[in-house]
Protein backbone atom coordinates (compact mmCIF):
# COMPACT_ATOMS: atom_id res chain seq x y z
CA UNK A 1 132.25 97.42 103.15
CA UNK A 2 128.93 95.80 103.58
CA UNK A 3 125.38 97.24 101.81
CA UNK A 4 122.32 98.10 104.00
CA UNK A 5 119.80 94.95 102.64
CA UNK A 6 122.77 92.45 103.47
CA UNK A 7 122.85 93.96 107.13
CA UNK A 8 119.63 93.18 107.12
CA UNK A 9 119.84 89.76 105.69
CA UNK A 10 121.56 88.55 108.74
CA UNK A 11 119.97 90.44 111.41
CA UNK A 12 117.33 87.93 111.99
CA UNK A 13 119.41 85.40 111.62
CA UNK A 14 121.79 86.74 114.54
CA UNK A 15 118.82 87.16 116.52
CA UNK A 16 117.72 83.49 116.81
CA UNK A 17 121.06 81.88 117.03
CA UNK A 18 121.52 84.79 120.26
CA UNK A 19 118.56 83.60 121.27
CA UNK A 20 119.35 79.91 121.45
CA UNK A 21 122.42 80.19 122.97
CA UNK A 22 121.25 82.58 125.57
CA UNK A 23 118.57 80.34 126.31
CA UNK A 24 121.04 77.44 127.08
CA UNK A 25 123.29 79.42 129.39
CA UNK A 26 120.37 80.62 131.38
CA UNK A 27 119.29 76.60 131.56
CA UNK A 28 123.11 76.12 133.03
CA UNK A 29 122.59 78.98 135.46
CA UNK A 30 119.84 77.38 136.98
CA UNK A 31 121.99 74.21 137.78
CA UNK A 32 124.30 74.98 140.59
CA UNK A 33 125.76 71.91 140.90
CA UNK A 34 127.60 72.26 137.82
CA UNK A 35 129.58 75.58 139.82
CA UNK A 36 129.96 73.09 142.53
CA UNK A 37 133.29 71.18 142.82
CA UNK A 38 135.40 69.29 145.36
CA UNK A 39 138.36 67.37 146.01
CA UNK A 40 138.80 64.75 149.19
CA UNK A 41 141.85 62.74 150.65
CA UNK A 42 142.15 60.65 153.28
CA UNK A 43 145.10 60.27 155.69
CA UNK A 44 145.41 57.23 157.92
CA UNK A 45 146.48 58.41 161.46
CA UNK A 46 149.39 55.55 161.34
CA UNK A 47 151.03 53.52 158.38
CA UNK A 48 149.02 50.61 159.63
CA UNK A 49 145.85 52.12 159.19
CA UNK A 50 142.85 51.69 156.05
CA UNK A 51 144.09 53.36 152.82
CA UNK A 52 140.75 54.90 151.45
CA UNK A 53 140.74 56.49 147.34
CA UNK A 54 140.52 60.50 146.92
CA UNK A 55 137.72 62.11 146.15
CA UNK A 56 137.02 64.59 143.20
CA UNK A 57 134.58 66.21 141.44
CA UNK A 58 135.70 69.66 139.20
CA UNK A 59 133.87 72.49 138.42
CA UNK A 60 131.81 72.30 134.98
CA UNK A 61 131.03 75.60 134.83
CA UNK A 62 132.01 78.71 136.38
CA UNK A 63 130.00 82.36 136.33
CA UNK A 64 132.37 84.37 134.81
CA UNK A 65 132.51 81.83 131.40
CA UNK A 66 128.61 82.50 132.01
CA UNK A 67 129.50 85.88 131.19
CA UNK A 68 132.62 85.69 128.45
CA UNK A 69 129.74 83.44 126.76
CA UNK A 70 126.73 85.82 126.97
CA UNK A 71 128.71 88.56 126.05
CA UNK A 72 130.71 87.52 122.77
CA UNK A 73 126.78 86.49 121.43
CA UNK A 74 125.16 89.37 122.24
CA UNK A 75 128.40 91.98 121.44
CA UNK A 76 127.97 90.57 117.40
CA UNK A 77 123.95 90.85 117.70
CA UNK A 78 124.13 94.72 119.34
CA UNK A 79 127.02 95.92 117.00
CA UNK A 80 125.32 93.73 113.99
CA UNK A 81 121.49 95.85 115.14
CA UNK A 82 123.56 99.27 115.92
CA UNK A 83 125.09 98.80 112.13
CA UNK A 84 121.62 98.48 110.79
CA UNK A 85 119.96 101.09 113.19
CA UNK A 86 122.65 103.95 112.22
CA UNK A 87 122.38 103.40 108.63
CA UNK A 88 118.90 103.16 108.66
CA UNK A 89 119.22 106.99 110.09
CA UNK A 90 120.95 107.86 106.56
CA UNK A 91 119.57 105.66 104.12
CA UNK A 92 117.03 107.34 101.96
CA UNK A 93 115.82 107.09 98.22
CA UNK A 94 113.23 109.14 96.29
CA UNK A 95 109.88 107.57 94.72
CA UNK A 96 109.46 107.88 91.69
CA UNK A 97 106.67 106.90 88.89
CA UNK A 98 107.06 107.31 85.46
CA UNK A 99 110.09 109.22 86.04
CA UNK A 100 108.26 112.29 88.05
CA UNK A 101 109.12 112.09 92.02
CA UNK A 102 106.27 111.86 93.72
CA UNK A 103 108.09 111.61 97.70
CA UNK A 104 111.79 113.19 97.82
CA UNK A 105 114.25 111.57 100.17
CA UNK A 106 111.84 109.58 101.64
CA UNK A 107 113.87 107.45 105.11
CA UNK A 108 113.99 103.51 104.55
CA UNK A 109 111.83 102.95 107.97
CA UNK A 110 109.28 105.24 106.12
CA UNK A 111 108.97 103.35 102.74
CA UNK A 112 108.91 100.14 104.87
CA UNK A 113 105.19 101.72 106.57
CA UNK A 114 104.21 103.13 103.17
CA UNK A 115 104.54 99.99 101.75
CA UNK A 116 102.55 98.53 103.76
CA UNK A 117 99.60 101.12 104.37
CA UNK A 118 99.80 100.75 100.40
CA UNK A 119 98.87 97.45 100.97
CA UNK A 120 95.47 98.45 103.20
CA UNK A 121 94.82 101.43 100.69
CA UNK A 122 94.64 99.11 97.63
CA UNK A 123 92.31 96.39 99.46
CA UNK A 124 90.00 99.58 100.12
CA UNK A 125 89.69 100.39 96.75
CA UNK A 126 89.34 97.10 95.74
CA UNK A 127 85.71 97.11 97.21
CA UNK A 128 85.01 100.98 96.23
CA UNK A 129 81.17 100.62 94.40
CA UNK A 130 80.76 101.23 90.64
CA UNK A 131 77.51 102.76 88.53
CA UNK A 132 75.42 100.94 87.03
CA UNK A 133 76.46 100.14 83.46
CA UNK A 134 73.08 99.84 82.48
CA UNK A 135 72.45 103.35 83.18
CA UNK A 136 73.60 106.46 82.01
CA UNK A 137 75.22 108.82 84.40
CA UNK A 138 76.27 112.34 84.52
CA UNK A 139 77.54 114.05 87.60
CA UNK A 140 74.67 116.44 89.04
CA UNK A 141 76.02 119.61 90.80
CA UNK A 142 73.57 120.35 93.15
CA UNK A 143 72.87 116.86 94.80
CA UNK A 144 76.74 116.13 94.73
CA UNK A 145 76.34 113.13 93.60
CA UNK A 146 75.64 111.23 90.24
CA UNK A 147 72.03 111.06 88.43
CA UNK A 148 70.05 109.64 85.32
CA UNK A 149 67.80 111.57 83.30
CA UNK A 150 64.66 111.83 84.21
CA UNK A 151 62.04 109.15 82.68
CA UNK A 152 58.24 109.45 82.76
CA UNK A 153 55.61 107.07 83.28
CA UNK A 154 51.78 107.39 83.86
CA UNK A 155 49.90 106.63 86.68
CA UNK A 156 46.46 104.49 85.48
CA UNK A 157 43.32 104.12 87.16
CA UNK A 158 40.85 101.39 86.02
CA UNK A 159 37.16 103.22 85.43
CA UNK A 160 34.82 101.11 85.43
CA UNK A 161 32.79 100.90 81.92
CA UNK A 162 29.50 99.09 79.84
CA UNK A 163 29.12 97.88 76.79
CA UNK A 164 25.92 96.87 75.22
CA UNK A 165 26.25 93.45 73.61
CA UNK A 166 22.63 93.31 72.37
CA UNK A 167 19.86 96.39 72.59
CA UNK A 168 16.82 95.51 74.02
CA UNK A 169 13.40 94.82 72.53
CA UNK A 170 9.78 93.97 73.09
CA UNK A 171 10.71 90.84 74.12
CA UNK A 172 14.12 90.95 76.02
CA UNK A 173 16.13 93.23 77.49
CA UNK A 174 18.95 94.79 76.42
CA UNK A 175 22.59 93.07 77.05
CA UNK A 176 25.03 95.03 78.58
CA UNK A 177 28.76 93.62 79.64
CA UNK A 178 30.85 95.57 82.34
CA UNK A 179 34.53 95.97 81.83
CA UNK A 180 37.09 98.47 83.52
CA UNK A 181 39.30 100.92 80.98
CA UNK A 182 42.93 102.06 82.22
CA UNK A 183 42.75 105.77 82.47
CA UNK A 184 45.81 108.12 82.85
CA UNK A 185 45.10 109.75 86.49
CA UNK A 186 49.34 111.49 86.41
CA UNK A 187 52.29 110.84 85.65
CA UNK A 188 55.39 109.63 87.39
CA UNK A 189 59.21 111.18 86.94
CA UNK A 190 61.76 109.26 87.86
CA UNK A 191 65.35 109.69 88.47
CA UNK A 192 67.82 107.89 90.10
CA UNK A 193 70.57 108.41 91.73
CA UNK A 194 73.78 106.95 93.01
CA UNK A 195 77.13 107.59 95.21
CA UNK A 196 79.03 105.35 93.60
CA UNK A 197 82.15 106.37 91.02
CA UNK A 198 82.75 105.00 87.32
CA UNK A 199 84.60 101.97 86.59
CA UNK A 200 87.19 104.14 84.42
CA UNK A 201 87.89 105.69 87.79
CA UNK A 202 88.31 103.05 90.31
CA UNK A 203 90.47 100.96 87.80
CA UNK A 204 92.55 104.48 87.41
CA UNK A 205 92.91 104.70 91.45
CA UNK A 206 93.63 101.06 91.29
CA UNK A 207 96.12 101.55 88.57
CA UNK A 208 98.12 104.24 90.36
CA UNK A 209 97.77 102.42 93.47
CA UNK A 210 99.85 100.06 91.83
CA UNK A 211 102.39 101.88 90.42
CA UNK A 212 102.92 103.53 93.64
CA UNK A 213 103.75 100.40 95.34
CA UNK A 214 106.01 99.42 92.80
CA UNK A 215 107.86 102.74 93.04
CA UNK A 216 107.98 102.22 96.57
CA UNK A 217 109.53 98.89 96.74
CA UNK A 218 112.01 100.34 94.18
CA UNK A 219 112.86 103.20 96.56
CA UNK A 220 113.00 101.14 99.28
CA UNK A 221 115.91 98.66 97.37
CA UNK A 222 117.95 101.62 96.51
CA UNK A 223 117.97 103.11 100.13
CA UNK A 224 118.85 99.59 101.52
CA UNK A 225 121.65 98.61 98.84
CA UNK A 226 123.43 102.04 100.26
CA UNK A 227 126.72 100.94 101.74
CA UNK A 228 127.16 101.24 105.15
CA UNK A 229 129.95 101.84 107.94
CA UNK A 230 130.45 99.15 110.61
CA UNK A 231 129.09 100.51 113.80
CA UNK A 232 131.16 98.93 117.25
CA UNK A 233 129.37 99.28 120.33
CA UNK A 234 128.95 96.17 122.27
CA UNK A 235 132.21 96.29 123.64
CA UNK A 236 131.70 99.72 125.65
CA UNK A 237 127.66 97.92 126.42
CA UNK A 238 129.63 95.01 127.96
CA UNK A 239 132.85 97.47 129.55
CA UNK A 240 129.83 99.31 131.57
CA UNK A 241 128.12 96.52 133.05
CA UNK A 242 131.09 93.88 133.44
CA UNK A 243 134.09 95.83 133.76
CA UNK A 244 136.75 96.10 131.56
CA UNK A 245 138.49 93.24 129.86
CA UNK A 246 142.23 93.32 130.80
């Protein structure tokens, strides 16, 4: 009794070598000469007359080895596909992860589209955006989303000012230098914020991710190395359409 994953080891296989040899009997169709066959003899009127050789040519091919051809390649591909297709119906396996199930009795053509969609999911979070590690975060409430303290800085203004270098006296006047001073006009409060997640929480998605697909290709071995019973329908395929082979 075969197993499911050695069904499906030769399916493909069975499907190209149908495929070549289909493709060479529809190349043979399209030849009618090769159906095409004759024989010729000549018969002189009286012993005296020209003796001339027979002519033959046989058939090479004929439409009903067309068919006994066809269907003997494609009877082992259907029954070989109907095997696989019927099994697939029963073959199931649970995934698991660290020895909790997380899907029960999931079907084989299931895991084979979760495994895949895994695939998409884990390229997604692959490119998720992380904080700022040069920032602290904490996870404010009521902008649902994740902020920094705030930090304060003032807002200057330069005023302009004078400074006397020399006073003045009977003879010269005083010196006086201008210069501008920075004055604090406010104050700024600043706070940022971000929709991004934490490192520690894409690698964790990441992670499980992961594990899931490993669980999954697990599940998927075990539903597929289920053994499976031989499944004989190209013969009744063939009956229908052909007739019955005596």
């Amino acid at each position: 009794m075969a197993k499911l994953n050695q069904i499906i080891a030769v399916v493909s296989g069975k499907k190209n070598r149908t495929q070549k040899v289909l493709t060479e009997i529809y190349k043979n169709l399209q030849k009618e000469t090769l159906f095409d066959g004759i024989s010729r003899t000549y018969q002189a009127v009286d012993e005296e007359g020209e003796t001339l050789p027979a002519e033959r040519k046989n058939i090479q091919f004929k439409a009903s080895d067309a068919i006994q051809e066809a269907r003997e390649t494609l009877r082992e591909l259907i029954d070989v596909t109907a095997t696989q297709d019927w099994a697939n119906r029963e073959a199931a396996a649970d995934v698991t992860v660290d020895g909790n199930v997380v899907l029960e009795n999931v079907p084989v053509t299931y895991l084979l589209f979760l495994e895949k969609q895994l695939i998409d999911l884990h390229a997604f979070a692959s490119t998720l955006p992380v904080l700022d590690t040069s920032e602290t975060w904490q996870w404010d409430a009521n902008v649902d989303c994740y902020s920094t303290e705030p930090t304060f800085s003032n807002r200057t203004k330069k005023v302009p000012r004078s400074h006397v270098l020399y006073e003045a006296t009977e003879q010269h006047p005083a010196q006086v230098e201008m210069y501008h001073e920075d004055i604090a006009v406010g104050q700024w409060k600043t706070m940022k914020f971000s929709g991004a997640i934490s490192a520690q929480e894409k690698n964790q998605v990441i992670v499980r991710i992961r594990q899931l697909q490993d669980a999954v290709k697990f599940a998927r071995e075990e539903a597929n190395g289920r053994n499976v019973e031989d499944v004989k329908i190209g013969n009744k395929v063939f009956d229908f359409v052909f007739g019955a082979q005596s």
